[in-house]
PDB file of N, CA and C in Angstrom:
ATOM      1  N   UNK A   1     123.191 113.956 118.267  1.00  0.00           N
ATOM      2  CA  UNK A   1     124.432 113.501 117.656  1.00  0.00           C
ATOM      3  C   UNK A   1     124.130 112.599 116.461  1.00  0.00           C
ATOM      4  N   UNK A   2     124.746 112.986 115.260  1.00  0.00           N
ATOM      5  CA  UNK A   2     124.412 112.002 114.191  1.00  0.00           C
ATOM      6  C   UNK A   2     125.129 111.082 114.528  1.00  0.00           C
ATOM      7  N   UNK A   3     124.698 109.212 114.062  1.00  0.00           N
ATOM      8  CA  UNK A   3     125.190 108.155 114.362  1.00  0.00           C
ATOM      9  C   UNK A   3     125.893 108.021 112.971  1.00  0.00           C
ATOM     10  N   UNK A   4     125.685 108.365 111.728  1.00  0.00           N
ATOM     11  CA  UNK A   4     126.003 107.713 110.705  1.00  0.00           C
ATOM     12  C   UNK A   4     126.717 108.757 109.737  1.00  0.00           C
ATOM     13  N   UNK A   5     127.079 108.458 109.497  1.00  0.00           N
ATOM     14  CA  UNK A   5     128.558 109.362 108.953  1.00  0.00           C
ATOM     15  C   UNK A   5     127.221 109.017 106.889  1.00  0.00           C
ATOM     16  N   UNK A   6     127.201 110.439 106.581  1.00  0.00           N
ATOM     17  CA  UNK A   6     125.694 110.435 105.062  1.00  0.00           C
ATOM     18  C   UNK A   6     126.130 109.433 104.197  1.00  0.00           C
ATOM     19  N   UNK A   7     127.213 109.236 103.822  1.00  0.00           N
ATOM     20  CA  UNK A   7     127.851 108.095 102.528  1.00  0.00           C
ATOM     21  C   UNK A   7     127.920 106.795 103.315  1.00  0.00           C
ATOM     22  N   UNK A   8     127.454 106.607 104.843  1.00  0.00           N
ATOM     23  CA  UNK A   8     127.560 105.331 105.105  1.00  0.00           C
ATOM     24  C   UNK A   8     126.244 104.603 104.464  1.00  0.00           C
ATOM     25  N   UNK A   9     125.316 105.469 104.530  1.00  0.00           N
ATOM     26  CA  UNK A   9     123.947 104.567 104.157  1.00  0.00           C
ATOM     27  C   UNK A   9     123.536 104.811 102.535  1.00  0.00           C
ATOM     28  N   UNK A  10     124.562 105.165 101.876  1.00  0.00           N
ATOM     29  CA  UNK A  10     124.662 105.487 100.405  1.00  0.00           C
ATOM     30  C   UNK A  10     124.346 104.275  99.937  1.00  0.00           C
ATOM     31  N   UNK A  11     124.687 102.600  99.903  1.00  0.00           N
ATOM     32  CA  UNK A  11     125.204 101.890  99.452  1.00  0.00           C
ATOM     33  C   UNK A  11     123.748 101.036  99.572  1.00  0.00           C
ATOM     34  N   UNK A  12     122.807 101.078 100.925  1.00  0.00           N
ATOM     35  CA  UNK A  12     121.828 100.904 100.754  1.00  0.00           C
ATOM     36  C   UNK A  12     120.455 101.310 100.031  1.00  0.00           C
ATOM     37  N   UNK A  13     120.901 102.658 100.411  1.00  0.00           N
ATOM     38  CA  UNK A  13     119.852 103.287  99.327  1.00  0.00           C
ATOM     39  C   UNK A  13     119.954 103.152  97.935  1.00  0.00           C
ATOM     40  N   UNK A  14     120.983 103.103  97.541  1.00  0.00           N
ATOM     41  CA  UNK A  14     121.621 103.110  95.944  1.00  0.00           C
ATOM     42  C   UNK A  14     120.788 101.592  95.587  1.00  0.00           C
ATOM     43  N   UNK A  15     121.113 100.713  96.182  1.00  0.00           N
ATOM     44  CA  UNK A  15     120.875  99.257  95.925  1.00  0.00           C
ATOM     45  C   UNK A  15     118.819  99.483  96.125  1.00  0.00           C
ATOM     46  N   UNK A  16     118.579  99.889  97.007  1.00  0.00           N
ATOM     47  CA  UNK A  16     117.100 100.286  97.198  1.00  0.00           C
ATOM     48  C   UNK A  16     116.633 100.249  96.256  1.00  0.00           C
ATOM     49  N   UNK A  17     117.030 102.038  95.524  1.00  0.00           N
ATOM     50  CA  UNK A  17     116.228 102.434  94.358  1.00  0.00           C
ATOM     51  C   UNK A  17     116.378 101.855  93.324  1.00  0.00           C
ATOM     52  N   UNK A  18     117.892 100.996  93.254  1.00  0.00           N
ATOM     53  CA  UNK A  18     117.876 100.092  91.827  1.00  0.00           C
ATOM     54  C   UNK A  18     117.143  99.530  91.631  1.00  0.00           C
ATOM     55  N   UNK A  19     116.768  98.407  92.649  1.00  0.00           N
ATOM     56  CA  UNK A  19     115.817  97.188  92.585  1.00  0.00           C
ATOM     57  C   UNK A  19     114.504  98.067  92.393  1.00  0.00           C
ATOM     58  N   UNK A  20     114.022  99.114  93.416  1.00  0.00           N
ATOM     59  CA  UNK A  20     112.685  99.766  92.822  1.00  0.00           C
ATOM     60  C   UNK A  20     112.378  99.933  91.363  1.00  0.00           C
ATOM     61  N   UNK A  21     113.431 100.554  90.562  1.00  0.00           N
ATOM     62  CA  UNK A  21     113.352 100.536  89.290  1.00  0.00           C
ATOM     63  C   UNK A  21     113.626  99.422  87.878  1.00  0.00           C
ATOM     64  N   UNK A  22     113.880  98.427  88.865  1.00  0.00           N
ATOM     65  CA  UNK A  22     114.015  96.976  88.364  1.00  0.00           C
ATOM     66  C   UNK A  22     114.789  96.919  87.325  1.00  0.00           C
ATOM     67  N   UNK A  23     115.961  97.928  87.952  1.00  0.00           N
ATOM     68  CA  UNK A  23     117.546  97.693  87.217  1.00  0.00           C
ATOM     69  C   UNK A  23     118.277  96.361  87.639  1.00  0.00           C
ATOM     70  N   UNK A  24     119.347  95.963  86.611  1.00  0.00           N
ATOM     71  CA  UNK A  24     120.055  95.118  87.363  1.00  0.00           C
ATOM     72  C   UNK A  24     121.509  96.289  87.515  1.00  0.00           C
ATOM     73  N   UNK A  25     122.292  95.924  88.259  1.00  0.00           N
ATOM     74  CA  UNK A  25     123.600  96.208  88.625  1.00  0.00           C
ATOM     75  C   UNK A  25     124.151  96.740  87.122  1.00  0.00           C
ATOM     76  N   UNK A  26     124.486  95.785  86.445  1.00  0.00           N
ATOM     77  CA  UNK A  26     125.205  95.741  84.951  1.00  0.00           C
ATOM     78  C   UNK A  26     124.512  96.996  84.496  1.00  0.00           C
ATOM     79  N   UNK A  27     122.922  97.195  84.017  1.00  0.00           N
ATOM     80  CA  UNK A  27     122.004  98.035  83.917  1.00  0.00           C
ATOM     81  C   UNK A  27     122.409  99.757  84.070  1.00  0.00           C
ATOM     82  N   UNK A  28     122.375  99.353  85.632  1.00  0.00           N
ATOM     83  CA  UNK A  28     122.756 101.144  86.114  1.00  0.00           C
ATOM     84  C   UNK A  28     124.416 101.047  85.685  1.00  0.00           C
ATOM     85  N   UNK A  29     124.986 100.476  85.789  1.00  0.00           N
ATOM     86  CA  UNK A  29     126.499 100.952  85.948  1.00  0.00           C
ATOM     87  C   UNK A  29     126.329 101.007  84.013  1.00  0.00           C
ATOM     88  N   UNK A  30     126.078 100.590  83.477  1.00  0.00           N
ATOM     89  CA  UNK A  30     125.843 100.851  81.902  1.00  0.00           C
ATOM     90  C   UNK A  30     125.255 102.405  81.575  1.00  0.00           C
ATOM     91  N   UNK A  31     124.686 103.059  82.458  1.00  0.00           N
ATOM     92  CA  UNK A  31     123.480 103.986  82.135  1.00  0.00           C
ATOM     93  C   UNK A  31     124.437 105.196  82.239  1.00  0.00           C
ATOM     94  N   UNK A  32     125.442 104.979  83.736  1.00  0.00           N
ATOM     95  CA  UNK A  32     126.024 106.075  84.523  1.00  0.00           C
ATOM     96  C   UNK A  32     127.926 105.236  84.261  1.00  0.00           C
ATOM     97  N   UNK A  33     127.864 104.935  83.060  1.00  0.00           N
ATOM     98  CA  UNK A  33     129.563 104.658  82.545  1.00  0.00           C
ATOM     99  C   UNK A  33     130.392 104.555  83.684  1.00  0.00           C
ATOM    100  N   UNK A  34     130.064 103.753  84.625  1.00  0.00           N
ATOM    101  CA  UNK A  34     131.218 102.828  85.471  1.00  0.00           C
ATOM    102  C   UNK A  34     131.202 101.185  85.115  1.00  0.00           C
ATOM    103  N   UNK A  35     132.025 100.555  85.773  1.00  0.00           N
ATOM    104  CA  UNK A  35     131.916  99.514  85.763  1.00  0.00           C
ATOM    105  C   UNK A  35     131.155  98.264  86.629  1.00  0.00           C
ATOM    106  N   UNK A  36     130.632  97.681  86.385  1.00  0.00           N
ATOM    107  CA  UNK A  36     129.568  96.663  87.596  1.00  0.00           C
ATOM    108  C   UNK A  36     129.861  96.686  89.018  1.00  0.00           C
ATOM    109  N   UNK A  37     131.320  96.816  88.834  1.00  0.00           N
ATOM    110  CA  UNK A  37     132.224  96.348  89.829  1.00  0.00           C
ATOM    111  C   UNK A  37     132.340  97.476  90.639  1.00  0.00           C
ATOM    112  N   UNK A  38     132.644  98.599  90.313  1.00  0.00           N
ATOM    113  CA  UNK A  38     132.449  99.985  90.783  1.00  0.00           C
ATOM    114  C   UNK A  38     130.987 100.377  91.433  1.00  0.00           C
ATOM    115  N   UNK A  39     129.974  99.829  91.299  1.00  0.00           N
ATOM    116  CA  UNK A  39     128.619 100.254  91.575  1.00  0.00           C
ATOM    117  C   UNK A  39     128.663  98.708  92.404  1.00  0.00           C
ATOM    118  N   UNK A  40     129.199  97.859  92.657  1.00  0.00           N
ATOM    119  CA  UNK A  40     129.352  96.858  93.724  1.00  0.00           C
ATOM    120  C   UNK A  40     129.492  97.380  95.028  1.00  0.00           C
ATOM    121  N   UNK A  41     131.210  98.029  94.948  1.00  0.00           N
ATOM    122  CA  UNK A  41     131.615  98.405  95.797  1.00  0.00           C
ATOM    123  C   UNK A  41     131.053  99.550  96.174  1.00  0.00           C
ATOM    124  N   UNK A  42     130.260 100.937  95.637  1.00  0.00           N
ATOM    125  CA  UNK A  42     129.525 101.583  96.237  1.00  0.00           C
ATOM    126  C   UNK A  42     128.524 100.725  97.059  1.00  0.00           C
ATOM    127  N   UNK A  43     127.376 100.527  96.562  1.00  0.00           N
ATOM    128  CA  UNK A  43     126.276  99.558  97.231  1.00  0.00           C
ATOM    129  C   UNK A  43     126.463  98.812  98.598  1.00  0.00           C
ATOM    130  N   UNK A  44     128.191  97.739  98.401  1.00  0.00           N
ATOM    131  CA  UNK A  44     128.272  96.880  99.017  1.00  0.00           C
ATOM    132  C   UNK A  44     129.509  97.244 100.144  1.00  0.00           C
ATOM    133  N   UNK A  45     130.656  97.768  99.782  1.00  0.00           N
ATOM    134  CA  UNK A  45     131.761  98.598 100.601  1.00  0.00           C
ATOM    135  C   UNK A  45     131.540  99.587 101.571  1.00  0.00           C
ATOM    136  N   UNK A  46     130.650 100.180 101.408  1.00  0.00           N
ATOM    137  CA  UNK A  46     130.386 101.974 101.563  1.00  0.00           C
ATOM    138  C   UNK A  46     131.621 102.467 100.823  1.00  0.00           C
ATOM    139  N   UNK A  47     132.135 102.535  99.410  1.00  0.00           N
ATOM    140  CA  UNK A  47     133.103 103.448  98.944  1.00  0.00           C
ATOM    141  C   UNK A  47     132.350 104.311  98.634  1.00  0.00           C
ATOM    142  N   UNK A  48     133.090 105.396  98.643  1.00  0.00           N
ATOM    143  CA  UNK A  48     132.366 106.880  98.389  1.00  0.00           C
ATOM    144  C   UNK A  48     132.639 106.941  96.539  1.00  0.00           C
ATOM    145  N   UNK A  49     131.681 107.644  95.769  1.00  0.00           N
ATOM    146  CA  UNK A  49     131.805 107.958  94.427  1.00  0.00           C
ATOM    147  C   UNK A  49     132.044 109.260  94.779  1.00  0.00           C
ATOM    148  N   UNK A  50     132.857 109.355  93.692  1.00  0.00           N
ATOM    149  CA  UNK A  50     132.375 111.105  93.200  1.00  0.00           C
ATOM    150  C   UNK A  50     131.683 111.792  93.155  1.00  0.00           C
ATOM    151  N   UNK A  51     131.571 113.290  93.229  1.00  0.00           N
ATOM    152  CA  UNK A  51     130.978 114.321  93.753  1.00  0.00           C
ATOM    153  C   UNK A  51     129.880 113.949  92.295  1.00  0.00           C
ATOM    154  N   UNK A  52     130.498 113.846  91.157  1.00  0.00           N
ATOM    155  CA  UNK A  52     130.219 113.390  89.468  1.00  0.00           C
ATOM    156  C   UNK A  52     129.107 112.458  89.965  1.00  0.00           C
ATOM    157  N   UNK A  53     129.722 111.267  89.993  1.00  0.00           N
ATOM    158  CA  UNK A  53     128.717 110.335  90.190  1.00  0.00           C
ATOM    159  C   UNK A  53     127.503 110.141  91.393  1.00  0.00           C
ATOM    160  N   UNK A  54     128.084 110.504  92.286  1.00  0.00           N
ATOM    161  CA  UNK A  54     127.468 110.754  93.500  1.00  0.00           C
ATOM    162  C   UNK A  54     125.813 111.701  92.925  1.00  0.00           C
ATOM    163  N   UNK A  55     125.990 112.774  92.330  1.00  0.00           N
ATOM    164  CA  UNK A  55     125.216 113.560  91.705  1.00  0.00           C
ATOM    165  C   UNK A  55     124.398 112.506  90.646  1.00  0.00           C
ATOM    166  N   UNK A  56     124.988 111.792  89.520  1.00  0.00           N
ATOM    167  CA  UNK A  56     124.139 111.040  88.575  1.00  0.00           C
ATOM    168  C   UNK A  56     123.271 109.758  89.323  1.00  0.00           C
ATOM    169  N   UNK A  57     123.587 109.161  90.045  1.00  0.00           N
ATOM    170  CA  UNK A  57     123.304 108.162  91.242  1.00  0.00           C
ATOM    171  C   UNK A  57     121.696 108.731  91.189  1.00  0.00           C
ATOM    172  N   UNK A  58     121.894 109.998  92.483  1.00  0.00           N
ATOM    173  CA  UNK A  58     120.824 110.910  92.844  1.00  0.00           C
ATOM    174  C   UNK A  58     119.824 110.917  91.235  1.00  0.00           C
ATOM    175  N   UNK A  59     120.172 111.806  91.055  1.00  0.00           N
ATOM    176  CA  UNK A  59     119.525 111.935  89.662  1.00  0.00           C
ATOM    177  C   UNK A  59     118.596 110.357  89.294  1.00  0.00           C
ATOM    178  N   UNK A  60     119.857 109.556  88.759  1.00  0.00           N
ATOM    179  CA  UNK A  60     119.065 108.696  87.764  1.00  0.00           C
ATOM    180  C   UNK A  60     118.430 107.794  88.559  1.00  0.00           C
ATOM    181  N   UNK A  61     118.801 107.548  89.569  1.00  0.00           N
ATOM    182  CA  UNK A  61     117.706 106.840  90.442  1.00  0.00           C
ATOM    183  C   UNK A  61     116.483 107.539  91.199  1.00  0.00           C
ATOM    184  N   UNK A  62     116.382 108.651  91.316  1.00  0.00           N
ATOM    185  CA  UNK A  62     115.317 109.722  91.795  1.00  0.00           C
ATOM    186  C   UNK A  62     115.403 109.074  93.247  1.00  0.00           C
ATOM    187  N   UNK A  63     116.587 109.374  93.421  1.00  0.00           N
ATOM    188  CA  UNK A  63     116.611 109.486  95.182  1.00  0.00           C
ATOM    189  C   UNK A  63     116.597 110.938  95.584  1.00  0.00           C
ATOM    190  N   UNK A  64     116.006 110.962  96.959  1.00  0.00           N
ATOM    191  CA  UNK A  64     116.066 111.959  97.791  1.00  0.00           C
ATOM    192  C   UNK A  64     116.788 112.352  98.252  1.00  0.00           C
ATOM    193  N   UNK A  65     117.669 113.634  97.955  1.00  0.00           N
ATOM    194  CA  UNK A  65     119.292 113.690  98.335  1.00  0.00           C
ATOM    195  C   UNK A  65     119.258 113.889  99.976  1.00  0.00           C
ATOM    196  N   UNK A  66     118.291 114.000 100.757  1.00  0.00           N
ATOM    197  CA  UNK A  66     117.925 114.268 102.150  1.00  0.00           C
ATOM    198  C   UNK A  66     118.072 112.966 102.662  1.00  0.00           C
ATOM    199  N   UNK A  67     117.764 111.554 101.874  1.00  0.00           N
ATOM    200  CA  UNK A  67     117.967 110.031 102.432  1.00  0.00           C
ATOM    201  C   UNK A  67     119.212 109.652 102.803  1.00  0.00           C
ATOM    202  N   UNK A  68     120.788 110.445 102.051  1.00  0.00           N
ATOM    203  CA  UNK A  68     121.641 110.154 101.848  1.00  0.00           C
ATOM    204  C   UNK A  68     122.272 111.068 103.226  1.00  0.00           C
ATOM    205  N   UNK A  69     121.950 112.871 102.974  1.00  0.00           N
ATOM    206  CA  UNK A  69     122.952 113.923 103.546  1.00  0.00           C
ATOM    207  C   UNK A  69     122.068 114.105 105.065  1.00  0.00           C
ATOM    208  N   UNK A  70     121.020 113.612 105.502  1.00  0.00           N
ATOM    209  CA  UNK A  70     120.363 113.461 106.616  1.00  0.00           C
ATOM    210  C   UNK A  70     119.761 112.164 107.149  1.00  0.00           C
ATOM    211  N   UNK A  71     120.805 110.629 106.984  1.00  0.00           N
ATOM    212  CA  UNK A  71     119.906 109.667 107.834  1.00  0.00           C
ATOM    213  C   UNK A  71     119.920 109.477 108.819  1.00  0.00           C
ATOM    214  N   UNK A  72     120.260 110.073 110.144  1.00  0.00           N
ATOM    215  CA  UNK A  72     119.440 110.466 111.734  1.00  0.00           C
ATOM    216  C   UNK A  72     118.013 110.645 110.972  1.00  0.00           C
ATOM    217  N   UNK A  73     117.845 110.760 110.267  1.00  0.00           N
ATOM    218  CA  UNK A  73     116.001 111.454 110.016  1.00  0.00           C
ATOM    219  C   UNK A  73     115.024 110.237 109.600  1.00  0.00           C
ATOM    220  N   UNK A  74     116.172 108.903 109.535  1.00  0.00           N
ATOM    221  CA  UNK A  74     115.646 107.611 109.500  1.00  0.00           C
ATOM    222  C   UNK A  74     114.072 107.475 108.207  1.00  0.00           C
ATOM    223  N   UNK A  75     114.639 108.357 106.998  1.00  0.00           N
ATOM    224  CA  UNK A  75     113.835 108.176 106.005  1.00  0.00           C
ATOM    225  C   UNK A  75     113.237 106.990 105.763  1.00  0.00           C
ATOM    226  N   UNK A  76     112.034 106.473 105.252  1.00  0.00           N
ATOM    227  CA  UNK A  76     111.740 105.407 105.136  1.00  0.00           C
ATOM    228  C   UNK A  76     110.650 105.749 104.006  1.00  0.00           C
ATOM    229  N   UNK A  77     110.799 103.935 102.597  1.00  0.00           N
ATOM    230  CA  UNK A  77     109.949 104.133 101.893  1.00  0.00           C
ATOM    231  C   UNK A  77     108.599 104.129 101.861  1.00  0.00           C
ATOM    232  N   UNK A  78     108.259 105.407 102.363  1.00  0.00           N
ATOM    233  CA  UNK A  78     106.498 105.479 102.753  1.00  0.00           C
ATOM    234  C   UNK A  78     106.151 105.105 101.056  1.00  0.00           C
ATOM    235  N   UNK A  79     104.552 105.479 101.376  1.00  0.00           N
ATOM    236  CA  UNK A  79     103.621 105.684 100.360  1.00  0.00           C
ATOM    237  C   UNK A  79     103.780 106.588  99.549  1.00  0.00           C
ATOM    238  N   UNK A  80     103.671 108.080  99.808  1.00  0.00           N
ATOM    239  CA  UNK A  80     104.004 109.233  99.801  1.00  0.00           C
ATOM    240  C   UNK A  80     105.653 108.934  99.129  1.00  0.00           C
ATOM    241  N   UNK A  81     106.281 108.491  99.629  1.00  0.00           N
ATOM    242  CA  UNK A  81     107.858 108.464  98.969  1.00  0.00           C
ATOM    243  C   UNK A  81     107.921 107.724  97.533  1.00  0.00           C
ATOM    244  N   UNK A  82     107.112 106.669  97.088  1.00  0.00           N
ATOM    245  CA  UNK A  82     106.935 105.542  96.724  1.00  0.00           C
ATOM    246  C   UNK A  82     106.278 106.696  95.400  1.00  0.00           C
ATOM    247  N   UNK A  83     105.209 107.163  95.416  1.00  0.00           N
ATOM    248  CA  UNK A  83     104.608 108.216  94.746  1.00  0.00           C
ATOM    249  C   UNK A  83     105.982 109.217  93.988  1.00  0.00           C
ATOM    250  N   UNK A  84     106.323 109.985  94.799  1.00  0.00           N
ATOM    251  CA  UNK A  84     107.404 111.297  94.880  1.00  0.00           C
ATOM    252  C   UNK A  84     108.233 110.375  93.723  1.00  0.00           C
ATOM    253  N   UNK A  85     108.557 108.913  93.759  1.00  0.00           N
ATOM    254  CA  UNK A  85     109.885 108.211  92.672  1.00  0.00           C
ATOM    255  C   UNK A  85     109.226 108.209  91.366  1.00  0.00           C
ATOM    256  N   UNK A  86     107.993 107.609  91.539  1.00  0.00           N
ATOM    257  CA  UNK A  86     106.984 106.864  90.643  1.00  0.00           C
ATOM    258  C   UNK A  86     106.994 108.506  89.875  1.00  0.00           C
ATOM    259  N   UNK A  87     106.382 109.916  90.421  1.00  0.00           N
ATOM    260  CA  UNK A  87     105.918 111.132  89.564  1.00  0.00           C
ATOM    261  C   UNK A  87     107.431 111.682  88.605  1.00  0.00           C
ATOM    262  N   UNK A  88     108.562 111.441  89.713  1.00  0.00           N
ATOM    263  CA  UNK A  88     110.028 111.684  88.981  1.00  0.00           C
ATOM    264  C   UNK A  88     109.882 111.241  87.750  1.00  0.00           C
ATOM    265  N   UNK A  89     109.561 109.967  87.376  1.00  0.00           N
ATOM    266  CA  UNK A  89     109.458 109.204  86.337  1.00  0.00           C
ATOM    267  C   UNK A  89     108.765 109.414  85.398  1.00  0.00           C
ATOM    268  N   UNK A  90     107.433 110.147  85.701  1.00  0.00           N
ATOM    269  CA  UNK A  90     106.555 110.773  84.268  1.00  0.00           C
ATOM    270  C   UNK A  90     106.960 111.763  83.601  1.00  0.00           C
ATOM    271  N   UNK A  91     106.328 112.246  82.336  1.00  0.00           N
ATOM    272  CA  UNK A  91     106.494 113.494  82.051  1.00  0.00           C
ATOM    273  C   UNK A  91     105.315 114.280  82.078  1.00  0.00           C
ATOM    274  N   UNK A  92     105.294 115.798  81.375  1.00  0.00           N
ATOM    275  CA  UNK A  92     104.398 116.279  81.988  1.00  0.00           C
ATOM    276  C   UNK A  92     102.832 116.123  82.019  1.00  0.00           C
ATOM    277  N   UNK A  93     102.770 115.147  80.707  1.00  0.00           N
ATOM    278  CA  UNK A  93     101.211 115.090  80.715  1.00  0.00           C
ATOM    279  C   UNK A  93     100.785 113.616  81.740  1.00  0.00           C
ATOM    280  N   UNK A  94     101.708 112.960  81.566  1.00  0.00           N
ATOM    281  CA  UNK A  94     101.206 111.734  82.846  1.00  0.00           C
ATOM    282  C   UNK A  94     101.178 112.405  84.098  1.00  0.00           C
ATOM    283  N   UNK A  95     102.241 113.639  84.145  1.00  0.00           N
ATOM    284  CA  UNK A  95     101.697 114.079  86.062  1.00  0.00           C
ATOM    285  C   UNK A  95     100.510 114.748  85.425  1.00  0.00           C
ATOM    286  N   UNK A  96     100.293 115.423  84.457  1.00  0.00           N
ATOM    287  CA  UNK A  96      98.894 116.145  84.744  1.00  0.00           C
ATOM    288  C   UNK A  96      97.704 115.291  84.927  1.00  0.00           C
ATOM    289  N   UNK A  97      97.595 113.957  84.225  1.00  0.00           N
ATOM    290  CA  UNK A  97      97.005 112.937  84.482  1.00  0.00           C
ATOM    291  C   UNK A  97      96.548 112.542  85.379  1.00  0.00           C
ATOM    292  N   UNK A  98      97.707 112.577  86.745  1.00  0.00           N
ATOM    293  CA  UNK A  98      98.317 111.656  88.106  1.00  0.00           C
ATOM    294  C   UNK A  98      97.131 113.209  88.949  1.00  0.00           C
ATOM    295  N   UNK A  99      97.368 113.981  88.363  1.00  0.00           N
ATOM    296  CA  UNK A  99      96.946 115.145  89.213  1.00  0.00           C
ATOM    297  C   UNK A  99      95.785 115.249  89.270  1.00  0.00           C
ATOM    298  N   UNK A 100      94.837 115.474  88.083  1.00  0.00           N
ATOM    299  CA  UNK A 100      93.735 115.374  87.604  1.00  0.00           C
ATOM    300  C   UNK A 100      93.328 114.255  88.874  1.00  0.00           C
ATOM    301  N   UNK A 101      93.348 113.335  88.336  1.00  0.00           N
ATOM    302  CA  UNK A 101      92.932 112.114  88.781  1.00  0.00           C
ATOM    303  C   UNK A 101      93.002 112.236  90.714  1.00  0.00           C
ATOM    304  N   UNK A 102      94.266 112.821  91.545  1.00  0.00           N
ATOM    305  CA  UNK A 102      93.912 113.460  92.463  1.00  0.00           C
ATOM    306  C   UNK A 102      92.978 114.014  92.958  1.00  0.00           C
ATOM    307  N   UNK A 103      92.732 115.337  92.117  1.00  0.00           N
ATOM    308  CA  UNK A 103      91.859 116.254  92.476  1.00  0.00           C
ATOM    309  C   UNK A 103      90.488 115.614  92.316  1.00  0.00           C
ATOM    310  N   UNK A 104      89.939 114.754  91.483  1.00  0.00           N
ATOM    311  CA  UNK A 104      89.207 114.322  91.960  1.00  0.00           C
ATOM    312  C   UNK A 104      88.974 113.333  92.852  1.00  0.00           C
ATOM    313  N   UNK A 105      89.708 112.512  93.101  1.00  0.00           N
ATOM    314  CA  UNK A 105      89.763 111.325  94.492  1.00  0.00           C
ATOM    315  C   UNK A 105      89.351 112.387  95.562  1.00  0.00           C
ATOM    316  N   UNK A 106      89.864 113.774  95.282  1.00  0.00           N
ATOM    317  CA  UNK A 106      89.694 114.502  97.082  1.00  0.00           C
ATOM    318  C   UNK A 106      88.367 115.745  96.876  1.00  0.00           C
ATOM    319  N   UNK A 107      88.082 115.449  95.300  1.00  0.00           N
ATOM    320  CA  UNK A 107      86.669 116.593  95.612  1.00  0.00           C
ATOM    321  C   UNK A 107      85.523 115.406  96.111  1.00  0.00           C
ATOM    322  N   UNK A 108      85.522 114.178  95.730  1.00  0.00           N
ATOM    323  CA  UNK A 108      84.618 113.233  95.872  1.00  0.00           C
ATOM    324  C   UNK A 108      84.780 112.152  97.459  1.00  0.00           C
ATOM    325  N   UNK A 109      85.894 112.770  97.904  1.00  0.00           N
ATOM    326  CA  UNK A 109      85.962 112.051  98.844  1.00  0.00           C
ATOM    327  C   UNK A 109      85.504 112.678 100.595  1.00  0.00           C
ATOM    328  N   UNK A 110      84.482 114.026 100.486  1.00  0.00           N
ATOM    329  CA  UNK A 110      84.110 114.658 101.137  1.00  0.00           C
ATOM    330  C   UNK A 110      85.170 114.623 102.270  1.00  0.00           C
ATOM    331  N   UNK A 111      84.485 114.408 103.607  1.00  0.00           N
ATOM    332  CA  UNK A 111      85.404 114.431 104.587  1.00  0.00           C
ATOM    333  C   UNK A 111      85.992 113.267 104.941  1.00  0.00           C
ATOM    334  N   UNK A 112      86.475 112.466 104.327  1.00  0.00           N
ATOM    335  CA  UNK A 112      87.435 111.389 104.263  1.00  0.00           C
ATOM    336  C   UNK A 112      88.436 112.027 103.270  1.00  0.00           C
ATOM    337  N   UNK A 113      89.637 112.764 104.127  1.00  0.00           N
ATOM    338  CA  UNK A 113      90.559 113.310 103.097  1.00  0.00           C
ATOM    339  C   UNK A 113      91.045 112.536 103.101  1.00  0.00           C
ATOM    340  N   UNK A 114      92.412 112.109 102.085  1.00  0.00           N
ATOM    341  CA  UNK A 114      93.793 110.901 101.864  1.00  0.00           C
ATOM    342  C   UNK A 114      94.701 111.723 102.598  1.00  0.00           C
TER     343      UNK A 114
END
């Protein structure tokens, strides 16, 4: 049985990834044309946004739309998750970079895989 109805834990996550990206409030609601006050009451109310905004949220914060439409699954910011925001954020030659730089951490790291 799900306990949490998906837009209840919207307001946390939203506030999450802001601070990860070391937005302020004013910041994101500037980026995604609402008002401070409007991205309050998401964060802090549980009001639901729009299907519109709800979508730019996702997007411009590089949330996991699975954190929001599945939390019974009690997502949490691993390492691995922490990574997945951080690669959202490059373009393509910094992931090829990020990758590179992989592939070798794991050809040199014999049988000590990561």
């Amino acid at each position: 049985m799900i306990n949490e109805k998906p837009f209840d834990c919207l307001g946390g996550v939203t506030k999450a990834a802001r601070k990860a990206k070391n937005l302020t409030r004013e910041q994101l609601a500037q980026i995604l044309d609402i008002s401070p006050r409007h991205l309050s009451a998401i964060e802090n109310e549980h009001q639901k946004p729009s299907y519109e905004l709800l979508f730019r949220l996702i997007r411009e914060l590089a949330i996991p739309a699975d954190t929001i439409f599945y939390p019974e699954f009690g997502y949490e910011r691993s390492e691995i998750e922490k990574l997945r925001l951080m690669l959202a954020q490059c373009d393509e030659k910094e992931v090829n970079a990020v990758a590179a730089t992989l592939q070798s951490l794991l050809n040199n790291s014999g049988d000590n895989r990561c």
